[in-house]
C-alpha atoms as a PDB file:
ATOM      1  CA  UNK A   1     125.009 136.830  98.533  1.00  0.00           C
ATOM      2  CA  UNK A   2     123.151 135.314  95.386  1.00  0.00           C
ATOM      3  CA  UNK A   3     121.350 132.489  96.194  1.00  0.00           C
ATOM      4  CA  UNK A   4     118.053 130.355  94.551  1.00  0.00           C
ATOM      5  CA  UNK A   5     114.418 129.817  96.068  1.00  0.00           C
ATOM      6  CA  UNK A   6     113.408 126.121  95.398  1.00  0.00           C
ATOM      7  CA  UNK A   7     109.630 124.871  96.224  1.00  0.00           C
ATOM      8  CA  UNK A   8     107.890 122.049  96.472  1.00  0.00           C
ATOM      9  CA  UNK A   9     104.538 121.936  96.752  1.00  0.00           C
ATOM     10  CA  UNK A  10     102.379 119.365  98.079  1.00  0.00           C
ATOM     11  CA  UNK A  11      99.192 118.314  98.967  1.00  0.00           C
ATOM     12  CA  UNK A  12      99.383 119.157 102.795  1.00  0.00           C
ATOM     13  CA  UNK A  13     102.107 120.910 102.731  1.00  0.00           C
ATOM     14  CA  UNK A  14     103.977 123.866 100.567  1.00  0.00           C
ATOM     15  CA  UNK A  15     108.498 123.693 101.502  1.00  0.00           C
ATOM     16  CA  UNK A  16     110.389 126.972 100.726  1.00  0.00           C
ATOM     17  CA  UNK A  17     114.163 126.577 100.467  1.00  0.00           C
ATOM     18  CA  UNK A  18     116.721 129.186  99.638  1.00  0.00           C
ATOM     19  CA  UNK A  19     120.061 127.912  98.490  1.00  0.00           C
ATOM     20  CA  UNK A  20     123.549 129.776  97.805  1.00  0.00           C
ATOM     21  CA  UNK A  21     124.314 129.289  94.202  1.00  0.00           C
ATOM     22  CA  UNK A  22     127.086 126.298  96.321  1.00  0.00           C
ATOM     23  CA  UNK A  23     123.979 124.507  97.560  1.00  0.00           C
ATOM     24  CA  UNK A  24     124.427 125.955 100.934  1.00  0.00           C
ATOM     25  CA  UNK A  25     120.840 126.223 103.020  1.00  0.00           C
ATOM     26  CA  UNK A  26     120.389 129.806 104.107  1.00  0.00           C
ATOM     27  CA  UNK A  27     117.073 129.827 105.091  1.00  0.00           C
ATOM     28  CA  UNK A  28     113.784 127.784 105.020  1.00  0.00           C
ATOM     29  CA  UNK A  29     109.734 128.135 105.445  1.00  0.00           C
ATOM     30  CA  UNK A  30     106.666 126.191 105.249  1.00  0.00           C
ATOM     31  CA  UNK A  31     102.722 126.924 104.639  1.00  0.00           C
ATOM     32  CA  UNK A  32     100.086 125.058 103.445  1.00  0.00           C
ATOM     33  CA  UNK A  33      99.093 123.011 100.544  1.00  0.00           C
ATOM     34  CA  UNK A  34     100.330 123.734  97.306  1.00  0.00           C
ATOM     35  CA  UNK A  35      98.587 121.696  94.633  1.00  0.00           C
ATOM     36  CA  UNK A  36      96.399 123.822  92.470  1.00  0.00           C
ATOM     37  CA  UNK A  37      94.088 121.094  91.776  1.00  0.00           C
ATOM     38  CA  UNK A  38      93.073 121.329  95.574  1.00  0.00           C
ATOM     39  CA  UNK A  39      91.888 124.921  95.646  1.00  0.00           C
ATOM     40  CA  UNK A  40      94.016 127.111  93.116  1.00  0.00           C
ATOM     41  CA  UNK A  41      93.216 130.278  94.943  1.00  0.00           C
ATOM     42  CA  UNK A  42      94.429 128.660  98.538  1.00  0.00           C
ATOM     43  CA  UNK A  43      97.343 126.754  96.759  1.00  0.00           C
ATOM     44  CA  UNK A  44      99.047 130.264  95.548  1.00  0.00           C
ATOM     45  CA  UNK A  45      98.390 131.925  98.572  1.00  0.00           C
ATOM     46  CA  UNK A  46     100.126 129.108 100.426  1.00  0.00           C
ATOM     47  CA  UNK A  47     103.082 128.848  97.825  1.00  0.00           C
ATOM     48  CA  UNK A  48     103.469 133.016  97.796  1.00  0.00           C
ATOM     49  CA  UNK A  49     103.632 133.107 101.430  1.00  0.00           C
ATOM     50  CA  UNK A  50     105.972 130.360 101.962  1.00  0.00           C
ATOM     51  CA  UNK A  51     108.411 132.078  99.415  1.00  0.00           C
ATOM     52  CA  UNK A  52     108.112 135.419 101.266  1.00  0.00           C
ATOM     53  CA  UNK A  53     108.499 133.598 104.569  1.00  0.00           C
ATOM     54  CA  UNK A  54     111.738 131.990 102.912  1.00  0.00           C
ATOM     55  CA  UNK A  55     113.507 135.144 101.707  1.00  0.00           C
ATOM     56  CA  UNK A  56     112.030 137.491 104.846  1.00  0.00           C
ATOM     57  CA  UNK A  57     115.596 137.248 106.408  1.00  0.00           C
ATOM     58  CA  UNK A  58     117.229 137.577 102.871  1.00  0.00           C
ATOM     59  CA  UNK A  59     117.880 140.448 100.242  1.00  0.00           C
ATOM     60  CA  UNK A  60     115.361 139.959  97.769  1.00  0.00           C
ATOM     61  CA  UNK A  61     117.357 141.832  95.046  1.00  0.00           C
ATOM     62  CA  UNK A  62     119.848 138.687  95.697  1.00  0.00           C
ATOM     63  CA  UNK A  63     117.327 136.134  94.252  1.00  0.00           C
ATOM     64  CA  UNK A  64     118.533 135.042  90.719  1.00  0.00           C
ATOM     65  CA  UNK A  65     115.695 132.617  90.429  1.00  0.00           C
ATOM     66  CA  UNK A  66     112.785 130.463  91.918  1.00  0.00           C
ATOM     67  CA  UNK A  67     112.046 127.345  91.050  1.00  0.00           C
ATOM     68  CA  UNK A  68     108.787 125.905  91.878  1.00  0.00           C
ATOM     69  CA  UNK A  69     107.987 121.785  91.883  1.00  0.00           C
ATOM     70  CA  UNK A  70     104.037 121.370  92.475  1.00  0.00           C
ATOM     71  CA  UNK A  71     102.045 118.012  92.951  1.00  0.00           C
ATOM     72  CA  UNK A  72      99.622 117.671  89.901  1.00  0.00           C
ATOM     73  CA  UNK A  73     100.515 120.325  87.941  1.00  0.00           C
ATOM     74  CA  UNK A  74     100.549 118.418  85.065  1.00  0.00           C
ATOM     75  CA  UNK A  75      96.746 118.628  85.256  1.00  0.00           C
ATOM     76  CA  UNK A  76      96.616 122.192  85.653  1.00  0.00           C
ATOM     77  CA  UNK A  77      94.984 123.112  82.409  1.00  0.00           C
ATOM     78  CA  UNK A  78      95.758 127.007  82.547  1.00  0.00           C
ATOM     79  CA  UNK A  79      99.004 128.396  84.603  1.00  0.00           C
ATOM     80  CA  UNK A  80      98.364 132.156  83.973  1.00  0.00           C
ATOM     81  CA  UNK A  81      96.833 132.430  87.930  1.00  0.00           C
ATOM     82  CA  UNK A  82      99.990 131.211  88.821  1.00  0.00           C
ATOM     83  CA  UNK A  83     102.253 133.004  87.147  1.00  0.00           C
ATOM     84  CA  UNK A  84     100.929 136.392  87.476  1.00  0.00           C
ATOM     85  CA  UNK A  85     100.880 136.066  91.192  1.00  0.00           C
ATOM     86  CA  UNK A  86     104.624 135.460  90.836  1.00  0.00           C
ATOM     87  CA  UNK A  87     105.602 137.778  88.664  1.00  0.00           C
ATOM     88  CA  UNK A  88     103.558 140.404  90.152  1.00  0.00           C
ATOM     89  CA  UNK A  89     104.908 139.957  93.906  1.00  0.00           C
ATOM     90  CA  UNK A  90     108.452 138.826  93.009  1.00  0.00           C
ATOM     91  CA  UNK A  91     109.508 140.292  89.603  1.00  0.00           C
ATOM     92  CA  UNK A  92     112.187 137.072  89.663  1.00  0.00           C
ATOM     93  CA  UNK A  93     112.401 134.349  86.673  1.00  0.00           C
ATOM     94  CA  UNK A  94     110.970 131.808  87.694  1.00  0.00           C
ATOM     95  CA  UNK A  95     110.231 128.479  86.721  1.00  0.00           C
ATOM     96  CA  UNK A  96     107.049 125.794  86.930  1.00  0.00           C
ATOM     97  CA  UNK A  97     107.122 121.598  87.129  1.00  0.00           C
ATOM     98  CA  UNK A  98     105.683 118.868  88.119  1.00  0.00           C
ATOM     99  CA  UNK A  99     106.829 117.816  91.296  1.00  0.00           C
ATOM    100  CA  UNK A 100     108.205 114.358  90.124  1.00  0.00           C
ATOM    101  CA  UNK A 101     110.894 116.075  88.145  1.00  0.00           C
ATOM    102  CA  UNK A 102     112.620 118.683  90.840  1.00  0.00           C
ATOM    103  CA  UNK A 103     112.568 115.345  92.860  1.00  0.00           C
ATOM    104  CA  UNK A 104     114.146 113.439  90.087  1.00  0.00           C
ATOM    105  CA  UNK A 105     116.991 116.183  90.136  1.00  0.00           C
ATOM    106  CA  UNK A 106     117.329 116.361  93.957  1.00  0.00           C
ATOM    107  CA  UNK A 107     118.044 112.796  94.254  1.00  0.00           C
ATOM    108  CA  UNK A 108     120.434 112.386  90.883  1.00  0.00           C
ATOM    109  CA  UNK A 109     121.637 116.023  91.310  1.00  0.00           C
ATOM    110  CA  UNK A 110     120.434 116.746  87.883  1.00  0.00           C
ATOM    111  CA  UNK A 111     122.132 114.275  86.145  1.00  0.00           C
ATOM    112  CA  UNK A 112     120.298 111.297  84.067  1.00  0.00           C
ATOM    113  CA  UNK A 113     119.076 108.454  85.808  1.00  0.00           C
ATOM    114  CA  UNK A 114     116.054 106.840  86.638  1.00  0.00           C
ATOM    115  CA  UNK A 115     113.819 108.008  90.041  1.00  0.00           C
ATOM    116  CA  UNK A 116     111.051 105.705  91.320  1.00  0.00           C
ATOM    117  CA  UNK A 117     109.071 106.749  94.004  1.00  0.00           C
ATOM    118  CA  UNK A 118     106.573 104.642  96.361  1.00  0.00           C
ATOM    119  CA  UNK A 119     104.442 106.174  98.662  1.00  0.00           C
ATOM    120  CA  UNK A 120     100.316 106.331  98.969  1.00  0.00           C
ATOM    121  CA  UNK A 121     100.877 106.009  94.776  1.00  0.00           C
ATOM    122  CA  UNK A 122     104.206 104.892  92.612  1.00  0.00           C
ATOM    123  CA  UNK A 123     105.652 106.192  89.729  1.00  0.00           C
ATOM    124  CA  UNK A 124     109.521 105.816  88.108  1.00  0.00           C
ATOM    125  CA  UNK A 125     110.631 109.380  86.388  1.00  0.00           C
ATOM    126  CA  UNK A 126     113.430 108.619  83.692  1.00  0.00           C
ATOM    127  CA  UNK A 127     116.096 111.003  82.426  1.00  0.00           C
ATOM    128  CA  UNK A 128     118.144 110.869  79.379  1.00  0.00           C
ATOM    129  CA  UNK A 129     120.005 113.215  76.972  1.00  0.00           C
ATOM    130  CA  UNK A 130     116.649 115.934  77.109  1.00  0.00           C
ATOM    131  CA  UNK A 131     114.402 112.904  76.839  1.00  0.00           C
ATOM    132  CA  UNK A 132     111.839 112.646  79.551  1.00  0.00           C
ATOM    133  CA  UNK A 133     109.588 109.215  80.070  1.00  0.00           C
ATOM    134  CA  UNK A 134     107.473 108.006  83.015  1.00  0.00           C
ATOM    135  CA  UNK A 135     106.419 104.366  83.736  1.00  0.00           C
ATOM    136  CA  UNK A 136     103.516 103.866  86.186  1.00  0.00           C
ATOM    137  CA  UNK A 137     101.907 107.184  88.134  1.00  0.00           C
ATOM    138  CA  UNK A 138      98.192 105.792  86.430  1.00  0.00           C
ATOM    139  CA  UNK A 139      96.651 106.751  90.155  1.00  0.00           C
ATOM    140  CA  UNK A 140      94.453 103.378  92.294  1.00  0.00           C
ATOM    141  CA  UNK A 141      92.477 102.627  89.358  1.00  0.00           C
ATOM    142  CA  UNK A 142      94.446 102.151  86.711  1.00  0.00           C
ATOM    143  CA  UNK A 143      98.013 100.615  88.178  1.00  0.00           C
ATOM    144  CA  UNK A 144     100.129 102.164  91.222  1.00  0.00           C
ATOM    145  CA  UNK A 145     101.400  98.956  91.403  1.00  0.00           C
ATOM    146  CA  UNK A 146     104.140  98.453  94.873  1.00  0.00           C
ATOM    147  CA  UNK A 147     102.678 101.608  96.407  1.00  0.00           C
ATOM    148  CA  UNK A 148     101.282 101.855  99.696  1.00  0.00           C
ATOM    149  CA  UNK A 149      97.846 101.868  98.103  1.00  0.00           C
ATOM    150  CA  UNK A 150      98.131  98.724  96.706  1.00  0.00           C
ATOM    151  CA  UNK A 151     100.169  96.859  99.448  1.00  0.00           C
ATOM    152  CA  UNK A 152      97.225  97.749 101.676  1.00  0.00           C
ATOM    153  CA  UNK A 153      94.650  96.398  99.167  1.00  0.00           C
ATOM    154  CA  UNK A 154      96.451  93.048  98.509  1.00  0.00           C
ATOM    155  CA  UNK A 155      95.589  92.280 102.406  1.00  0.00           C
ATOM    156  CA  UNK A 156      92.004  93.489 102.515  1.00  0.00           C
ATOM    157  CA  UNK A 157      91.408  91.646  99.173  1.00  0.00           C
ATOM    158  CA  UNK A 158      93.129  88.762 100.619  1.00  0.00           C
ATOM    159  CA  UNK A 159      90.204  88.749 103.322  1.00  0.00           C
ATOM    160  CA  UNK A 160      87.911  88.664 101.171  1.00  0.00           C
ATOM    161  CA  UNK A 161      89.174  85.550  99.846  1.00  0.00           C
ATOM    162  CA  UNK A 162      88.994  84.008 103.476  1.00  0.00           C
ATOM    163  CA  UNK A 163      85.289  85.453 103.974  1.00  0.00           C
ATOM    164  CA  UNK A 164      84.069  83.697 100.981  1.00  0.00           C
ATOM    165  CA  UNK A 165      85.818  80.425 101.408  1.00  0.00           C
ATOM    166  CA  UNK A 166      85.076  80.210 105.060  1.00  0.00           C
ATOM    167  CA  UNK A 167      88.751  80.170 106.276  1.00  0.00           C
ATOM    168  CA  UNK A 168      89.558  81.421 109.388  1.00  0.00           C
ATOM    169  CA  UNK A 169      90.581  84.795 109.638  1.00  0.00           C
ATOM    170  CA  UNK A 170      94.300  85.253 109.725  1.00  0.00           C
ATOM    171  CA  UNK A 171      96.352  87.198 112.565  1.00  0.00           C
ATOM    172  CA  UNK A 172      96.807  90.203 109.990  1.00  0.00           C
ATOM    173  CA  UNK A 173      93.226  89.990 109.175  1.00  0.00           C
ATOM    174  CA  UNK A 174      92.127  90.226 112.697  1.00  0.00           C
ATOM    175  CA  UNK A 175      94.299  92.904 113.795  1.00  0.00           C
ATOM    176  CA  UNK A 176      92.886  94.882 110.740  1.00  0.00           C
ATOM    177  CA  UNK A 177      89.487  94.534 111.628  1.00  0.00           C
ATOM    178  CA  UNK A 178      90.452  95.864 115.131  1.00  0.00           C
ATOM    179  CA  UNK A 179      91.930  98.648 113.609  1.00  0.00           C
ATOM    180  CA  UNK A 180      88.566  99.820 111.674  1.00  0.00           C
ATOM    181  CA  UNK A 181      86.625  98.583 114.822  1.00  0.00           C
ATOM    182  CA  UNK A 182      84.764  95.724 113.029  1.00  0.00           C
ATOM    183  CA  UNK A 183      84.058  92.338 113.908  1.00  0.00           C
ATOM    184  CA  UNK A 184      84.161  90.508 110.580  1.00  0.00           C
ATOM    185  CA  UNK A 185      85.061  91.071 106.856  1.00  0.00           C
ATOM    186  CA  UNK A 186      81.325  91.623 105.435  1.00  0.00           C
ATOM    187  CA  UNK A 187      81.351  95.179 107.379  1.00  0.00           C
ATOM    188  CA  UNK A 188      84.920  95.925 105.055  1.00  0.00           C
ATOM    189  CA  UNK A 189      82.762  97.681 102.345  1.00  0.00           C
ATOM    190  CA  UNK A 190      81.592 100.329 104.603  1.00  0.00           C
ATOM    191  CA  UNK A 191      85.447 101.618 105.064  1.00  0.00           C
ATOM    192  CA  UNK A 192      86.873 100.779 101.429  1.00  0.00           C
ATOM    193  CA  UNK A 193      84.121 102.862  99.485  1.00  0.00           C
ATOM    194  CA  UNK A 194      84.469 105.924 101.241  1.00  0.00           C
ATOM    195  CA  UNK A 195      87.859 105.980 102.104  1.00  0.00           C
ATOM    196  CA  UNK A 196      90.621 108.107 100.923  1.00  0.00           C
ATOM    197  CA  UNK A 197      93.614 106.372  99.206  1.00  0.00           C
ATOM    198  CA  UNK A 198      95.818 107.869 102.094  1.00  0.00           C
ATOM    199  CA  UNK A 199      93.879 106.607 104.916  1.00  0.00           C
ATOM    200  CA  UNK A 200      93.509 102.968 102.580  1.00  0.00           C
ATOM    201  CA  UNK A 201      97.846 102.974 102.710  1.00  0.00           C
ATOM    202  CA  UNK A 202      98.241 103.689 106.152  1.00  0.00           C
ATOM    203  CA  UNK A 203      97.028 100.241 106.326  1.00  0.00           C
ATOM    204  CA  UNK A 204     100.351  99.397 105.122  1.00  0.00           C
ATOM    205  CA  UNK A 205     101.970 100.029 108.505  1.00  0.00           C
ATOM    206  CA  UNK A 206     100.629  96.695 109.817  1.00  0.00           C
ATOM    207  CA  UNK A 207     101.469  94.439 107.102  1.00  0.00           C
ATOM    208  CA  UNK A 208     105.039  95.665 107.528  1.00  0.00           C
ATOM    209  CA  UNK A 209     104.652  94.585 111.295  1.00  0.00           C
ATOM    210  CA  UNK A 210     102.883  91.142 110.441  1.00  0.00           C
ATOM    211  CA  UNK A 211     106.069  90.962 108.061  1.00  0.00           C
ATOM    212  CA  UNK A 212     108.661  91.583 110.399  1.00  0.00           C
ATOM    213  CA  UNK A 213     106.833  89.183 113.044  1.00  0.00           C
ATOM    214  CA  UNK A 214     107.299  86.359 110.465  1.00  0.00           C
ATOM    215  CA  UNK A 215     104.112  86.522 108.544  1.00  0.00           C
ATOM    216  CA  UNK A 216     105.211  84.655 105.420  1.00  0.00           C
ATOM    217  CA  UNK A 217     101.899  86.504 103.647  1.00  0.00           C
ATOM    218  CA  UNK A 218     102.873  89.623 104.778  1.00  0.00           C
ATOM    219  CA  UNK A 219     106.164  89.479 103.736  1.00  0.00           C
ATOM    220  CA  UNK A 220     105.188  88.074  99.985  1.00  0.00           C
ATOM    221  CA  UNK A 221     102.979  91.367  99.682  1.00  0.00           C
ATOM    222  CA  UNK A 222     106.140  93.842 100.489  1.00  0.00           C
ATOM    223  CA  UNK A 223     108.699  91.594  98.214  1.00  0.00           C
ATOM    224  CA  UNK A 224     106.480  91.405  95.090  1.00  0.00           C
ATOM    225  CA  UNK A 225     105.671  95.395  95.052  1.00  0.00           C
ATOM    226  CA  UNK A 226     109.802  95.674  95.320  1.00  0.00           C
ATOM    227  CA  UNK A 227     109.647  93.629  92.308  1.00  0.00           C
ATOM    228  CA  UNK A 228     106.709  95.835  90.766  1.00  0.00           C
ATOM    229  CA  UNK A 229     108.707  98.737  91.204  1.00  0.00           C
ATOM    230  CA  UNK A 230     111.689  97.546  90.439  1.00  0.00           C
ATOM    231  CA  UNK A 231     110.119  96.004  86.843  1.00  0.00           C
ATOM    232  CA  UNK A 232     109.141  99.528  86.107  1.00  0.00           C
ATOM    233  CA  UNK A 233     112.617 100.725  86.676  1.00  0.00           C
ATOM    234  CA  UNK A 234     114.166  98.747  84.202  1.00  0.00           C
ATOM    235  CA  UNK A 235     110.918  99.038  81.295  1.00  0.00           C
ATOM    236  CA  UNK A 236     111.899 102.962  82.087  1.00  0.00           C
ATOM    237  CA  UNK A 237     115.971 102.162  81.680  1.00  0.00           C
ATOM    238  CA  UNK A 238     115.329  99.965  78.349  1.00  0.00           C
ATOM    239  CA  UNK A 239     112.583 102.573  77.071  1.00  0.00           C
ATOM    240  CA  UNK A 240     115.505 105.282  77.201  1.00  0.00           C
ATOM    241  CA  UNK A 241     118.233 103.321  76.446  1.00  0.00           C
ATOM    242  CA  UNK A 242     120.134 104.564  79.531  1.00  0.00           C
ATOM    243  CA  UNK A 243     123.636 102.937  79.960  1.00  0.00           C
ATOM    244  CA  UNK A 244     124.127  99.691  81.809  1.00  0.00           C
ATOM    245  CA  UNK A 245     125.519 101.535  84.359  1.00  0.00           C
ATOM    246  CA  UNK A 246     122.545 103.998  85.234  1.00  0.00           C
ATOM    247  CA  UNK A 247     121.966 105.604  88.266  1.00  0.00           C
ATOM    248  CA  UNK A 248     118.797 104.636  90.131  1.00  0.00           C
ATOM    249  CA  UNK A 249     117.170 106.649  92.860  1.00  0.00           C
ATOM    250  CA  UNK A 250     114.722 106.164  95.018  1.00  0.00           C
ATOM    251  CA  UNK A 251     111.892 108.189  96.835  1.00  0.00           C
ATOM    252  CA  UNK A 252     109.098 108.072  99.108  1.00  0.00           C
ATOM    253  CA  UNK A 253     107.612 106.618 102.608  1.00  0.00           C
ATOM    254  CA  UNK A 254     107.667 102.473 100.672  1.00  0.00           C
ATOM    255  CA  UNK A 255     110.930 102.607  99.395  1.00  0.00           C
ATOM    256  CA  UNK A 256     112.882 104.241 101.794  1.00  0.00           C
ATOM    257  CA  UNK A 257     111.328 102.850 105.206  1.00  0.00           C
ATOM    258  CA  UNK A 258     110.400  99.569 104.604  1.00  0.00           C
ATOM    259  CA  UNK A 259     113.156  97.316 104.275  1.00  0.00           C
ATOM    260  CA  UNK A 260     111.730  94.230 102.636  1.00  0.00           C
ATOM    261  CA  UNK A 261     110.379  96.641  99.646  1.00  0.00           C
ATOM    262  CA  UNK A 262     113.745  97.858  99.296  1.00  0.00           C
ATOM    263  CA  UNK A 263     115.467  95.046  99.822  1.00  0.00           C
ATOM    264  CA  UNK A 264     113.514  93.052  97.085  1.00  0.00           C
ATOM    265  CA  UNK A 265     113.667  96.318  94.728  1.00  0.00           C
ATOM    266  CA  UNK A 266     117.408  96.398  94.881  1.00  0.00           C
ATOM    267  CA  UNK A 267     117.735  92.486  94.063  1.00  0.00           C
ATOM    268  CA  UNK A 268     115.655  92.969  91.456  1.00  0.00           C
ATOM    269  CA  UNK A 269     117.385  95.376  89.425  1.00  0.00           C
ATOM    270  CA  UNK A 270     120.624  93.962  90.235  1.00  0.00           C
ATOM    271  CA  UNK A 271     119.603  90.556  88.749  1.00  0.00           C
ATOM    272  CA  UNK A 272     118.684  92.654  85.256  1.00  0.00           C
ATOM    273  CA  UNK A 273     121.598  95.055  85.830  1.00  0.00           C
ATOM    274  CA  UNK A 274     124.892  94.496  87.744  1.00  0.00           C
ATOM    275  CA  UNK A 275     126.207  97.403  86.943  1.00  0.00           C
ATOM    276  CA  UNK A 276     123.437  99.979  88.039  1.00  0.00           C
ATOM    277  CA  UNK A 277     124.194 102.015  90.983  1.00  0.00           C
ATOM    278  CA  UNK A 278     121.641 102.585  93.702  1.00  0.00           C
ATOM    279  CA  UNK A 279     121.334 105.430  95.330  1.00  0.00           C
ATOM    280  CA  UNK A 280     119.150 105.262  98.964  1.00  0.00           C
ATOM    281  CA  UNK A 281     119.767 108.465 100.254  1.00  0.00           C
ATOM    282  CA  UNK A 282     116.529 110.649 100.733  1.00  0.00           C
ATOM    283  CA  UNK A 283     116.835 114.396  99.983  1.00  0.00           C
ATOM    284  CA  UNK A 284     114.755 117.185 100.165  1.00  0.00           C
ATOM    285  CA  UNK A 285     112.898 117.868  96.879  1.00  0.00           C
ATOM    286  CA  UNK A 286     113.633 121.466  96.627  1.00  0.00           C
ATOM    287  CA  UNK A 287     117.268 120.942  96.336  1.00  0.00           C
ATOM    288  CA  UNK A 288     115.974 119.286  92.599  1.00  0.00           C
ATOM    289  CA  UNK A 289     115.173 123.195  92.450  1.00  0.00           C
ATOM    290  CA  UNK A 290     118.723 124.260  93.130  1.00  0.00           C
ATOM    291  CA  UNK A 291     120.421 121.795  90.262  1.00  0.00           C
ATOM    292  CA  UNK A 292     117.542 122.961  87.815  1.00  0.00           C
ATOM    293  CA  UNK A 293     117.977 127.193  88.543  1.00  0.00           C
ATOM    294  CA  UNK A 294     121.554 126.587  87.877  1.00  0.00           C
ATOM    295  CA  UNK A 295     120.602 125.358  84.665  1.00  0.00           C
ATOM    296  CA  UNK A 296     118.640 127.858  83.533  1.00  0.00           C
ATOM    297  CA  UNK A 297     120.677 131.188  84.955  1.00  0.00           C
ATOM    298  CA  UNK A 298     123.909 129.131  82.832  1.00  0.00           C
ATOM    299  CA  UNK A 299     125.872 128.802  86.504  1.00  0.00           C
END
């Protein structure tokens, strides 16, 4: 039986999927990390081993292709490590990208469309006609704008504000500062300068319960980054001149678990465009692999 190896590698984790050239799953693997930006030597190992993990109970001669998504390659100035690993264990075509596009594919099955994705960072991926164009994916510093990142900052900046004008601290701010065991908002420093930008988002988990409680602040943050991402989403739609009818998928821990986000994204782009159609549905990334192997072996 023919089938395809997809990959997506991450930066805990490296996901092996082979596919029958119908889409069928016929077997699966994980390893480690997977983005070369990491530790390049580690990353290969990890993404070499979860391939030979994934076609262990499979024919090798079988596989037609592998397809290989992998979190920050885009700033991988020199792929030759890589892809002499590959082709020296495998001897298969394969194929490199940045792990925004085989998700792109998986969730618009490699049609055009428009992906944004929220999760620790944001980022829309648009499709059209060959034409590629991203809106947003600037990393903390520079934008990430409706990402778990910057929900989480909007609330610890916020209590800052209260610090300086002597305001009481408010029940979000409170059950923060339990969280990082501190007792008021001058110690804050000590956590935000050291801290990771995942460990900064998974503050995000208790503004979406302050939200759901009735916290009308709380609630505010989560509906104005659905309309940041959602703003992005159409710039990306006009930029490429997709029809008024474009497909619109989204990705990642924001957009898919939190309602309000979602909720506020959706009404969004429906206000600009009536006509778009919204696709919810989370997939697996490596099935982006599948739709873009088929491409390239002309199935």
């Amino acid at each position: 039986m023919n089938y395809i190896v997809g990959v997506d590698g991450g930066g805990t984790k490296t996901e092996a999927v082979a596919y029958d050239l119908n889409g069928n799953k016929l077997s699966e693997s994980k390893s480690g990390f997977g983005n070369l930006l990491i530790d390049e030597t580690q990353a290969i190992h990890h993404i070499v081993r979860a391939i030979q993990d994934c076609i262990a109970p499979l024919k090798k001669q079988d596989c037609k292709y592998i397809c290989i998504g992998l979190a920050g390659f885009g700033g991988v100035e020199n792929t030759e490590t890589i892809e002499n690993a590959l082709q020296e264990t495998f001897s298969i075509p394969f194929s490199l990208f940045n792990d925004g596009i085989i998700a792109h594919a998986a969730s618009l099955k490699g049609e055009d469309g428009v992906l944004t994705i929220s999760g620790t960072g944001s980022v829309s991926i648009g499709m059209h006609n060959g034409h590629e164009r991203m809106a947003g994916g600037w990393g903390h510093l520079l934008g990430d704008e409706g990402s778990g990142y910057w929900i989480a900052m909007q609330a610890f900046i916020n209590m800052t504000k209260e610090e300086d004008l002597a305001l009481p601290y408010s029940a979000l701010s409170v059950d923060i500062l339990s969280k990082l065991g501190y007792h008021n908002v001058s110690e804050l420093k000590k956590f935000i300068y050291r801290a990771t930008k995942a460990e900064i988002a998974d503050f995000t988990q208790l503004i979406v319960k302050h939200a759901y409680s009735g916290d009308a602040f709380s609630r505010d943050i989560l509906e104005r980054a659905g309309i940041h991402l959602a703003n992005k989403t159409i710039l990306l739609c006009n930029a490429l001149k997709l029809p008024p009818n474009v497909t619109i998928a989204i990705k990642g821990s924001v957009l898919i678990n939190v309602k309000n986000v979602q909720e506020s994204f959706i009404k969004q782009i429906l206000e600009e465009n009536p006509k778009a159609n919204i696709i919810t549905k989370d997939v697996s990334s490596t099935l982006g692999c599948y739709y873009l192997a088929l491409k390239r072996i002309g199935t």
